[in-house]
N, C-alpha and C. Protein backbone atom coordinates (compact mmCIF):
# COMPACT_ATOMS: atom_id res chain seq x y z
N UNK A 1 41.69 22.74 -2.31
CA UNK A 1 40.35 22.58 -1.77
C UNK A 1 40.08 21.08 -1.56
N UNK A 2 38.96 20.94 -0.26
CA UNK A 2 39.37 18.94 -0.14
C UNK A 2 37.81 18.83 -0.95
N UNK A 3 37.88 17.79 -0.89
CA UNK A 3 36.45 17.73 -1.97
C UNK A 3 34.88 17.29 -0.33
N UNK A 4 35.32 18.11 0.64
CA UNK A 4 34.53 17.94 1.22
C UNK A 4 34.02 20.03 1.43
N UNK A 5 34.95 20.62 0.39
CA UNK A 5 34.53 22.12 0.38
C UNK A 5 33.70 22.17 -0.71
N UNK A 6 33.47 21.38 -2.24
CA UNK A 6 33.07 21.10 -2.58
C UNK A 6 31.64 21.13 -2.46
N UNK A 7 31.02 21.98 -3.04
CA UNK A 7 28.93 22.23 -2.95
C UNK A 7 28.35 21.00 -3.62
N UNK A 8 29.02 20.25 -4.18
CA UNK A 8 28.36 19.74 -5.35
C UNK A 8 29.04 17.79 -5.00
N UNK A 9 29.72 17.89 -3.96
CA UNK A 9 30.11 16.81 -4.24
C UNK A 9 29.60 15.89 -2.47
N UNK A 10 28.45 15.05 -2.76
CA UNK A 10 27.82 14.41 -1.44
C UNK A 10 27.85 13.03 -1.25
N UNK A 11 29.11 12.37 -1.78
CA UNK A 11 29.04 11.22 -1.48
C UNK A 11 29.40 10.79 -0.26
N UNK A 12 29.49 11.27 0.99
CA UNK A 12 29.43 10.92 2.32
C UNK A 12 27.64 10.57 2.83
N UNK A 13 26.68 11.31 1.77
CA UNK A 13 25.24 11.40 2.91
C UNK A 13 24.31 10.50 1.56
N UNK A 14 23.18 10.08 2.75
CA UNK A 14 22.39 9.50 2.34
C UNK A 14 21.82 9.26 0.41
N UNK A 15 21.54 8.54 -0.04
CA UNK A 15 21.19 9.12 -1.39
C UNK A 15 19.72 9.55 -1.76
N UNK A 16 19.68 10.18 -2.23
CA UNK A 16 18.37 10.81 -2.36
C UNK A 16 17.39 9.78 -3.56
N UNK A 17 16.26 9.07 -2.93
CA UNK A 17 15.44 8.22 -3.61
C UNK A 17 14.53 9.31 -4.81
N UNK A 18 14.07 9.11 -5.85
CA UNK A 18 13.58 10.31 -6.78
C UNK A 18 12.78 9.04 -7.88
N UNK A 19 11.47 8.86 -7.73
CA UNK A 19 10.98 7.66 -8.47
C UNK A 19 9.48 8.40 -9.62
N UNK A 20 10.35 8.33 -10.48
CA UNK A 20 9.32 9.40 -11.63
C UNK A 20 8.19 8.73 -11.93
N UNK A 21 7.31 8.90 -12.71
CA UNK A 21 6.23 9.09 -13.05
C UNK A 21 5.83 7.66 -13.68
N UNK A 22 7.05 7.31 -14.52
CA UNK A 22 6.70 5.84 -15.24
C UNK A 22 7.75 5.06 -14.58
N UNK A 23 8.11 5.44 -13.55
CA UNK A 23 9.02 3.93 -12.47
C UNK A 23 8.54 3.31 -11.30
N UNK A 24 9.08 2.96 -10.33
CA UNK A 24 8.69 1.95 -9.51
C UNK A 24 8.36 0.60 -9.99
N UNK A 25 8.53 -0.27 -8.85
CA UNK A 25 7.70 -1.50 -9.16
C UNK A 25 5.87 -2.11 -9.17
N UNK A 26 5.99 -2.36 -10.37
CA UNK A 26 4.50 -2.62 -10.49
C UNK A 26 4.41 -3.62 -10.15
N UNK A 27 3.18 -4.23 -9.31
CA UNK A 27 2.65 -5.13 -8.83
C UNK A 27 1.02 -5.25 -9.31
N UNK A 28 0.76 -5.99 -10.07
CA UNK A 28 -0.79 -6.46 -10.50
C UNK A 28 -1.42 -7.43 -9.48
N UNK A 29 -2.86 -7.04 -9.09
CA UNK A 29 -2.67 -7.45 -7.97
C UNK A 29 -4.78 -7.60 -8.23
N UNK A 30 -5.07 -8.45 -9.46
CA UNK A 30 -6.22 -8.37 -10.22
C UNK A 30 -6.38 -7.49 -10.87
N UNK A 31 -7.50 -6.89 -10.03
CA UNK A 31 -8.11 -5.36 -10.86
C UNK A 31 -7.43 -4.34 -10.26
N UNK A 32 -6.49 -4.31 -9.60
CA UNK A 32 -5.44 -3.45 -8.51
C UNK A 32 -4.58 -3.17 -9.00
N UNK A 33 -3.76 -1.81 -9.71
CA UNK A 33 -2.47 -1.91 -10.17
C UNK A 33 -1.44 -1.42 -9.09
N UNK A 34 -0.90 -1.76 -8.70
CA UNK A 34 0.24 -1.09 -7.58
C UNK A 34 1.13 -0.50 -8.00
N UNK A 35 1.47 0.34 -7.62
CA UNK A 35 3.12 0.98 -8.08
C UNK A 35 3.85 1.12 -6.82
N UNK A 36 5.06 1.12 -6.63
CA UNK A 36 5.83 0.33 -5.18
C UNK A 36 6.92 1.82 -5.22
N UNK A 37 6.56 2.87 -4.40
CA UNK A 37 7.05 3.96 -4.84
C UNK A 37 8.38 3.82 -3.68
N UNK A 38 8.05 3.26 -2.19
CA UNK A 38 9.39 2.96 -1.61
C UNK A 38 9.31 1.58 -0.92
N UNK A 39 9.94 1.14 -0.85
CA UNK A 39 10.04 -0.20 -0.62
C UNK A 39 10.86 -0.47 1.24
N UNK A 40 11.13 0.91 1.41
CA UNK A 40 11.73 0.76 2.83
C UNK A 40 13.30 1.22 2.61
N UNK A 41 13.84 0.97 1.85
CA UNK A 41 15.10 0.99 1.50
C UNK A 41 15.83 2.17 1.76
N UNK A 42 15.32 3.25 1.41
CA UNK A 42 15.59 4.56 1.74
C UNK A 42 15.29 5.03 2.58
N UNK A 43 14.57 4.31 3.63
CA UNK A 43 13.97 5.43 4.95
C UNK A 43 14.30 4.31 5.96
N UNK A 44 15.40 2.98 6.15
CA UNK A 44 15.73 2.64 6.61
C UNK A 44 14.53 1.33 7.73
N UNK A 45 14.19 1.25 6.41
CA UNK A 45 12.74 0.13 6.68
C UNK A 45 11.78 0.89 7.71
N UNK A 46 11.60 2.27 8.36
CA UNK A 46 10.66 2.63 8.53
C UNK A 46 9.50 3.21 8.11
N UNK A 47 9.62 3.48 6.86
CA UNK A 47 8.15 3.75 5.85
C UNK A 47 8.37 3.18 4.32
N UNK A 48 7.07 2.47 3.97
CA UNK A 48 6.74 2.29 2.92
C UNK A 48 5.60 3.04 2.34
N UNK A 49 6.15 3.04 0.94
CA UNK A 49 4.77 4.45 0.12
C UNK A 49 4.33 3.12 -1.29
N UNK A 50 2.87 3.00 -1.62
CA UNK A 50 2.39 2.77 -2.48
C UNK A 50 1.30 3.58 -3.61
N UNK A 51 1.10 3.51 -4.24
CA UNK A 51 -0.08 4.22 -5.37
C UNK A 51 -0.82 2.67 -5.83
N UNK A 52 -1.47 3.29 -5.30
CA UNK A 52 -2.85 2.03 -6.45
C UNK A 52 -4.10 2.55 -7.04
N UNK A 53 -4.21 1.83 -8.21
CA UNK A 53 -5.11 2.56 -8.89
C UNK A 53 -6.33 1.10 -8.94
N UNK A 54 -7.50 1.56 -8.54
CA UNK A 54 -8.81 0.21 -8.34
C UNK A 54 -9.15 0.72 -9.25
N UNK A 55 -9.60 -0.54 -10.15
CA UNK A 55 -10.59 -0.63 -11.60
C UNK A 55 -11.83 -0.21 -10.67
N UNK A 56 -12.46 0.05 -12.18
CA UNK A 56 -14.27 0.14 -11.24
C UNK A 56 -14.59 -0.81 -10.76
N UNK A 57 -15.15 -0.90 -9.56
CA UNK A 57 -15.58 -2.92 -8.93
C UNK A 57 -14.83 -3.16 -8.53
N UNK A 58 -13.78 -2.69 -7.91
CA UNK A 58 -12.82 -3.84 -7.21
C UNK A 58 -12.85 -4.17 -5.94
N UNK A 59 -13.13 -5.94 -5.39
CA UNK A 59 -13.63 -5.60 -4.19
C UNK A 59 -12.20 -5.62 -3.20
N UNK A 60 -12.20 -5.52 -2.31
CA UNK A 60 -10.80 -5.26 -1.19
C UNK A 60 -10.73 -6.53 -0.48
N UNK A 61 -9.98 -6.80 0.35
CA UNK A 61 -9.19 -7.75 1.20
C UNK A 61 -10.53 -8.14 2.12
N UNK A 62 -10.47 -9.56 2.31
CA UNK A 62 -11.23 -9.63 3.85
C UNK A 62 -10.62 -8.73 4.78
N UNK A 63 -11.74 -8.36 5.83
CA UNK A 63 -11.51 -6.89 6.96
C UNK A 63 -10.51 -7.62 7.29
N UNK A 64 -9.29 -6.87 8.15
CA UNK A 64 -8.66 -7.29 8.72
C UNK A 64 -8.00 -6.35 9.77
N UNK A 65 -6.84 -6.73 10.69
CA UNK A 65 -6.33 -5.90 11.35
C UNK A 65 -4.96 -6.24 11.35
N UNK A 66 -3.86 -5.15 11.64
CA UNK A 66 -2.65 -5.09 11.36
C UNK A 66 -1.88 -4.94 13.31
N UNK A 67 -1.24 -5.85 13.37
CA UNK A 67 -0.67 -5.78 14.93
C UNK A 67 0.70 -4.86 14.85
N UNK A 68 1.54 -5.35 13.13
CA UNK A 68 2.40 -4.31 13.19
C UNK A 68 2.92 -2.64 12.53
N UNK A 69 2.06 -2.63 11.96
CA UNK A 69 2.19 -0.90 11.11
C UNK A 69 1.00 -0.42 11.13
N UNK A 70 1.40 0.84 10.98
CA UNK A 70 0.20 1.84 10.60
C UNK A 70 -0.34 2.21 9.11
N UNK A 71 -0.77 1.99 8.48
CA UNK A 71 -1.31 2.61 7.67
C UNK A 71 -2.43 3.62 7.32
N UNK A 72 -2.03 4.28 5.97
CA UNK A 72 -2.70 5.63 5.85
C UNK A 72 -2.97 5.69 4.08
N UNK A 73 -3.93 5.87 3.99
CA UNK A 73 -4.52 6.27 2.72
C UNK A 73 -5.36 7.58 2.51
N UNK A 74 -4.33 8.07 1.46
CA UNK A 74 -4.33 9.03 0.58
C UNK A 74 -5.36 8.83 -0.30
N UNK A 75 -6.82 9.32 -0.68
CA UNK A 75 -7.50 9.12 -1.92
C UNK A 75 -7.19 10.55 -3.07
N UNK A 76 -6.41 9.96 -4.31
CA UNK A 76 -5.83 11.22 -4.82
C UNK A 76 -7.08 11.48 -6.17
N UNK A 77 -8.05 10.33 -6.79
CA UNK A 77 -9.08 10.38 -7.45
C UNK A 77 -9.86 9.41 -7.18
N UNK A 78 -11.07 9.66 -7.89
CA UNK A 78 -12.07 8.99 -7.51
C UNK A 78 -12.84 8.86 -6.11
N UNK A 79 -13.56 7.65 -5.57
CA UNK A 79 -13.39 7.52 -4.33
C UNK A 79 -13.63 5.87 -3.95
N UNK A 80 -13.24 5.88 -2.94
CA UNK A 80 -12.98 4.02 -2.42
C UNK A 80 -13.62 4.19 -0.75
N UNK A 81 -14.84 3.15 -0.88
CA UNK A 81 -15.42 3.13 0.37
C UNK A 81 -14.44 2.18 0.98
N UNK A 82 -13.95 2.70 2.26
CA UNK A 82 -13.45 1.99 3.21
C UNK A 82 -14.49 1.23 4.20
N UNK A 83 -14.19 0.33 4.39
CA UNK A 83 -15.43 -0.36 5.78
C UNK A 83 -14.79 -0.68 7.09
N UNK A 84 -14.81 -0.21 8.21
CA UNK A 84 -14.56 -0.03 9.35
C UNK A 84 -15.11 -0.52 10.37
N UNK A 85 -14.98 -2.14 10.84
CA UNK A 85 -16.17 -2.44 11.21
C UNK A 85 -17.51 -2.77 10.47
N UNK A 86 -18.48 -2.22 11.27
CA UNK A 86 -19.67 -2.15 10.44
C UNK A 86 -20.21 -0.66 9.34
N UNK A 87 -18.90 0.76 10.11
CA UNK A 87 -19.71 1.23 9.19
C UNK A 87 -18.67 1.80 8.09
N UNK A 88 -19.37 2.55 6.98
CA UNK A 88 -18.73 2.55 6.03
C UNK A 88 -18.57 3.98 5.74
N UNK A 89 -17.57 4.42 5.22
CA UNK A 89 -16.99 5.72 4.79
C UNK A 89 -16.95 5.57 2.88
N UNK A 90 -17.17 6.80 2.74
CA UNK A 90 -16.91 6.85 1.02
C UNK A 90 -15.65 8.13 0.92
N UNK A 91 -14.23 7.35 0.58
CA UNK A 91 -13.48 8.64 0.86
C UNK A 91 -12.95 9.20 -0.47
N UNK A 92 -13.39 10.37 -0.70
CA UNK A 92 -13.07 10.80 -2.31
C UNK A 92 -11.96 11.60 -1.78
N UNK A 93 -11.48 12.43 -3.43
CA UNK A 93 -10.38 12.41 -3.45
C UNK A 93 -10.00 13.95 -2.35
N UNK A 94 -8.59 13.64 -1.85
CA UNK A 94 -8.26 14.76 -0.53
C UNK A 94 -8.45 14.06 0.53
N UNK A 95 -8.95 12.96 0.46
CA UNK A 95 -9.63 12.25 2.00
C UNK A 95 -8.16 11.62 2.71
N UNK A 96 -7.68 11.45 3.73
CA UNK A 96 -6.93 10.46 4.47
C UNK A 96 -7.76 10.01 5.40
N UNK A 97 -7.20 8.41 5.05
CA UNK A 97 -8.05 7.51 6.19
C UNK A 97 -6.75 7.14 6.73
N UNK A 98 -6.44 7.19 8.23
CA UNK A 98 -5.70 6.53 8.82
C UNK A 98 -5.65 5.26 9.47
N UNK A 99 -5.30 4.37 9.50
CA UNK A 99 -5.41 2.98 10.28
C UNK A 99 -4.44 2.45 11.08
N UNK A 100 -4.57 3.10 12.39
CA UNK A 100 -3.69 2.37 13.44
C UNK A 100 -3.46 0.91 13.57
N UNK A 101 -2.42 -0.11 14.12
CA UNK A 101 -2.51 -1.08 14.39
C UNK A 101 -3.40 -1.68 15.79
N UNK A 102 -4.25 -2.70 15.14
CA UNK A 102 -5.44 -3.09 16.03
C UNK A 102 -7.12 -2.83 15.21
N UNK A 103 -6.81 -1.28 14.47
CA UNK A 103 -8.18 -1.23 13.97
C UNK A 103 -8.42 -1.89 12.44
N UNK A 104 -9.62 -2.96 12.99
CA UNK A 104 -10.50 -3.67 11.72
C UNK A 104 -10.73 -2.91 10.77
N UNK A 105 -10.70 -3.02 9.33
CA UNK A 105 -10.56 -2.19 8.19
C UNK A 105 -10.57 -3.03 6.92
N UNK A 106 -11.31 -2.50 5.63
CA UNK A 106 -10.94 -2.91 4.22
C UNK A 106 -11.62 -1.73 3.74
N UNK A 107 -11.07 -2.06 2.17
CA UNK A 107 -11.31 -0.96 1.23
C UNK A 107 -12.00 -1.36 -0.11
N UNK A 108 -13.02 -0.69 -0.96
CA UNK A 108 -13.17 -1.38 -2.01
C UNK A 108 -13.65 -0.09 -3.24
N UNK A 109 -12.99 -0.40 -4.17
CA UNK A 109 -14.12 0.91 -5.40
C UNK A 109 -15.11 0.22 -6.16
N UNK A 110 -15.97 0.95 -5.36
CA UNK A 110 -17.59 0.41 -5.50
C UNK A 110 -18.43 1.40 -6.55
N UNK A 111 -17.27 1.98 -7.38
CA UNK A 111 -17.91 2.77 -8.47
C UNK A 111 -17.75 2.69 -9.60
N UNK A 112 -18.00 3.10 -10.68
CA UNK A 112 -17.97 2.92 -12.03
C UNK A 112 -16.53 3.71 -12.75
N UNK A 113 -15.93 4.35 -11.57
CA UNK A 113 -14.82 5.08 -12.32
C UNK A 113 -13.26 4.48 -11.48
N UNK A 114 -12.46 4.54 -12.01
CA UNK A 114 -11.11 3.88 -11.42
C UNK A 114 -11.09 4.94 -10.32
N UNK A 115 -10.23 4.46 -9.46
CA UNK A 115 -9.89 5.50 -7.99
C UNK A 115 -8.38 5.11 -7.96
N UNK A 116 -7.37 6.20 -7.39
CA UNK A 116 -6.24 6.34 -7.19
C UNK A 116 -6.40 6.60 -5.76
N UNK A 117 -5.12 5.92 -4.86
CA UNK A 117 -5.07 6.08 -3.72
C UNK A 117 -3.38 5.89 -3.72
N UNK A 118 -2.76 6.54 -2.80
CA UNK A 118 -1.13 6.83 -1.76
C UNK A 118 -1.72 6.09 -0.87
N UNK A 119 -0.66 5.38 -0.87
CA UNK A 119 -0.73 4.03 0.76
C UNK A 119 0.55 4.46 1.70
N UNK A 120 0.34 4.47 2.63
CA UNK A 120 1.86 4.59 4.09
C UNK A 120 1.67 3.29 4.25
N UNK A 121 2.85 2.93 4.57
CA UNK A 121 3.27 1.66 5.74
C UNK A 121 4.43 1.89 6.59
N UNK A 122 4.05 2.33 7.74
CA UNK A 122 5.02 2.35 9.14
C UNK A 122 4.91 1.54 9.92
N UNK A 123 5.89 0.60 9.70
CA UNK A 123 7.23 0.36 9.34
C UNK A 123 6.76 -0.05 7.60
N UNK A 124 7.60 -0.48 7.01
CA UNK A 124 7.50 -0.69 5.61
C UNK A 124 7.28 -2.19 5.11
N UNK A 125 7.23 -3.02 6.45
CA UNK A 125 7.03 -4.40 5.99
C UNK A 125 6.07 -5.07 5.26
N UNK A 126 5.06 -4.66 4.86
CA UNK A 126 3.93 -4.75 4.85
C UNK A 126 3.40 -4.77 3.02
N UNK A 127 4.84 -4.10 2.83
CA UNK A 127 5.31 -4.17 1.13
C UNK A 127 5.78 -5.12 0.51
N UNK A 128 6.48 -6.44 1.38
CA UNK A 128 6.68 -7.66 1.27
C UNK A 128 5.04 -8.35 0.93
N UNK A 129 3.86 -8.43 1.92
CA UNK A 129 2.66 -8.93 1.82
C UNK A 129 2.35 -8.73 0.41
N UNK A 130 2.54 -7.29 -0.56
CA UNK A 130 1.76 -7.36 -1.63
C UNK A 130 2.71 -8.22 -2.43
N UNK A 131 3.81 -8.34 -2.53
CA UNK A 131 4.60 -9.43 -3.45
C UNK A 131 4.04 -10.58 -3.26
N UNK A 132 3.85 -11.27 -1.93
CA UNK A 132 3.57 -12.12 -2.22
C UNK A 132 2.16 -12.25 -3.00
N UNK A 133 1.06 -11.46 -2.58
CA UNK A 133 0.20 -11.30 -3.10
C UNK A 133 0.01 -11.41 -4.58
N UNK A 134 0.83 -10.84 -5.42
CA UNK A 134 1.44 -10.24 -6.71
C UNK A 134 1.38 -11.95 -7.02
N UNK A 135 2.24 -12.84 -6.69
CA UNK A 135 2.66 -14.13 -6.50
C UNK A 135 1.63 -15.19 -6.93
N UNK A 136 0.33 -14.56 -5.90
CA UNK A 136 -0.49 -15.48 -5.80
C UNK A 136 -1.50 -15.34 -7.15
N UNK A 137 -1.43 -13.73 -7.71
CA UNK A 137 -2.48 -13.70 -8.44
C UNK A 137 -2.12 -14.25 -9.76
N UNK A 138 -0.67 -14.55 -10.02
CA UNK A 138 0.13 -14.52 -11.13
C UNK A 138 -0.29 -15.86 -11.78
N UNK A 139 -0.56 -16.72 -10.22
CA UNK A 139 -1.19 -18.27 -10.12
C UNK A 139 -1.75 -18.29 -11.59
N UNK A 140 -3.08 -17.22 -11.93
CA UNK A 140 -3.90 -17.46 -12.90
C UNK A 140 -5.18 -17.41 -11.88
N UNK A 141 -5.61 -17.16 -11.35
CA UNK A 141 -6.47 -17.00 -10.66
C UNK A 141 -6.77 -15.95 -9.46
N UNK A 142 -7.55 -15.74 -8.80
CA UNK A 142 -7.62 -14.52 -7.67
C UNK A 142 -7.72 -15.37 -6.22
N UNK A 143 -6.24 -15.04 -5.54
CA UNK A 143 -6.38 -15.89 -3.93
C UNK A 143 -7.74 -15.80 -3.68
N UNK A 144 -8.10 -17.20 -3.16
CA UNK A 144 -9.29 -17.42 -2.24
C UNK A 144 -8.66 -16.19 -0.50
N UNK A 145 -9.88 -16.29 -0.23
CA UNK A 145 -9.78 -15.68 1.09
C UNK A 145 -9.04 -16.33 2.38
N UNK A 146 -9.01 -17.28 2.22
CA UNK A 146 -8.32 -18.64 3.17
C UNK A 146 -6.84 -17.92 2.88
N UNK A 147 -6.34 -18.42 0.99
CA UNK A 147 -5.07 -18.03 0.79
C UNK A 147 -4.30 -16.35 1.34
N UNK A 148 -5.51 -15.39 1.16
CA UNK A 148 -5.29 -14.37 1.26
C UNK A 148 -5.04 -13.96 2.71
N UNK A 149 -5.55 -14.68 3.66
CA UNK A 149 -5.87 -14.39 5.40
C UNK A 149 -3.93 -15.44 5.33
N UNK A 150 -3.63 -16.37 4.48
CA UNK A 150 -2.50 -17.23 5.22
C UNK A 150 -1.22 -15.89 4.91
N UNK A 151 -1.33 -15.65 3.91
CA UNK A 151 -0.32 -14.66 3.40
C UNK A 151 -0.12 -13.65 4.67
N UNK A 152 -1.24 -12.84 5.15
CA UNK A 152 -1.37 -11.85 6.10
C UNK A 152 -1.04 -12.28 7.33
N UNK A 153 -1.52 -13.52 7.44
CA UNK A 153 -0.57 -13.53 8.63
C UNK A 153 0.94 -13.89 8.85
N UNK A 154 1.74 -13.76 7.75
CA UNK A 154 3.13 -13.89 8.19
C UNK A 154 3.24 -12.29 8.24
N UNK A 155 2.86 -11.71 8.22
CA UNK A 155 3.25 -10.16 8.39
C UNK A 155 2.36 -9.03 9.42
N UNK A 156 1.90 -10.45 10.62
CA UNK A 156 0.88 -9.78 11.50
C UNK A 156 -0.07 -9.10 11.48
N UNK A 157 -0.92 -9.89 10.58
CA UNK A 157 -2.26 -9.51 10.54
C UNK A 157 -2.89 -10.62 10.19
N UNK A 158 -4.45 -10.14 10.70
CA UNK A 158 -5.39 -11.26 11.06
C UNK A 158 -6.68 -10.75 10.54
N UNK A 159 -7.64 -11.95 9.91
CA UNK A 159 -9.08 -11.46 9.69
C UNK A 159 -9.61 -10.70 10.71
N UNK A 160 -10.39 -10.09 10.73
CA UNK A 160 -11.56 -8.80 11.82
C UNK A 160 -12.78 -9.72 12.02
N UNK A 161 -12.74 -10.82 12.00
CA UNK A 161 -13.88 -11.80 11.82
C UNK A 161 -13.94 -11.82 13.51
């Protein structure tokens, strides 16, 4: 028998990514905990997956807009008002907010209870931005908005200002 009759034996195909419950990379990111569930690696740099969990109060990014990925948020508890422009959504949990590239957007938990959210990034680059981010907060301090808009734009995006 060649070991390609073999049920059990798949080292010709892809490997199967499987990131449990207490793995991934964490990224602290203030009151933001990240967990870095794919990093691109496995889906051939076309999607990145995050989990973040917002303390109560946490405020979000200056608005901004993304020229190269899409993103999509999953609210899995709690809820996190997104701001869209001028107006504002409160998306509890079950909600997907989608965000094409081009549309102005931030997020913040403006409540007294932590909120969990699943992040997409198509393409996955965009998982690089929170490292650096990670980077900046490590400083000892929380990026100014200046720092935070310079970061974003090496990864094509720009304030909504």
């Amino acid at each position: 028998m060649t070991t390609h009759d073999h049920p059990h034996d798949h080292h010709d195909e892809p490997a199967v990514s499987v990131v449990g419950p207490d793995d991934g990379e964490v990224l602290v990111l203030g009151t933001t905990r990240m967990r870095v569930l794919e990093d691109g690696r496995t889906t051939g740099h076309r999607l990145g997956i995050a989990e973040s969990v917002l303390a109560p109060h946490t405020p979000g990014p200056p608005q901004h807009r993304h020229a190269g990925h899409d993103e999509g948020f999953s609210v899995i508890s709690g809820s996190v008002r997104f701001t869209v422009g001028e107006d504002d959504y409160d998306a509890t949990a079950g909600t997907l907010v989608m965000v094409p590239p081009g549309a102005p957007h931030t997020f913040a938990n403006v409540t007294d209870a932590p909120a969990v959210m699943l992040s997409t990034f198509t393409p996955d680059l965009y998982v690089q931005y929170f490292r650096e981010l990670r980077d900046l907060f490590a400083t000892g301090a929380a990026p100014t908005a200046r720092a935070n808009v310079e970061v974003m734009s090496r990864y094509a995006t720009e304030p909504a200002s």
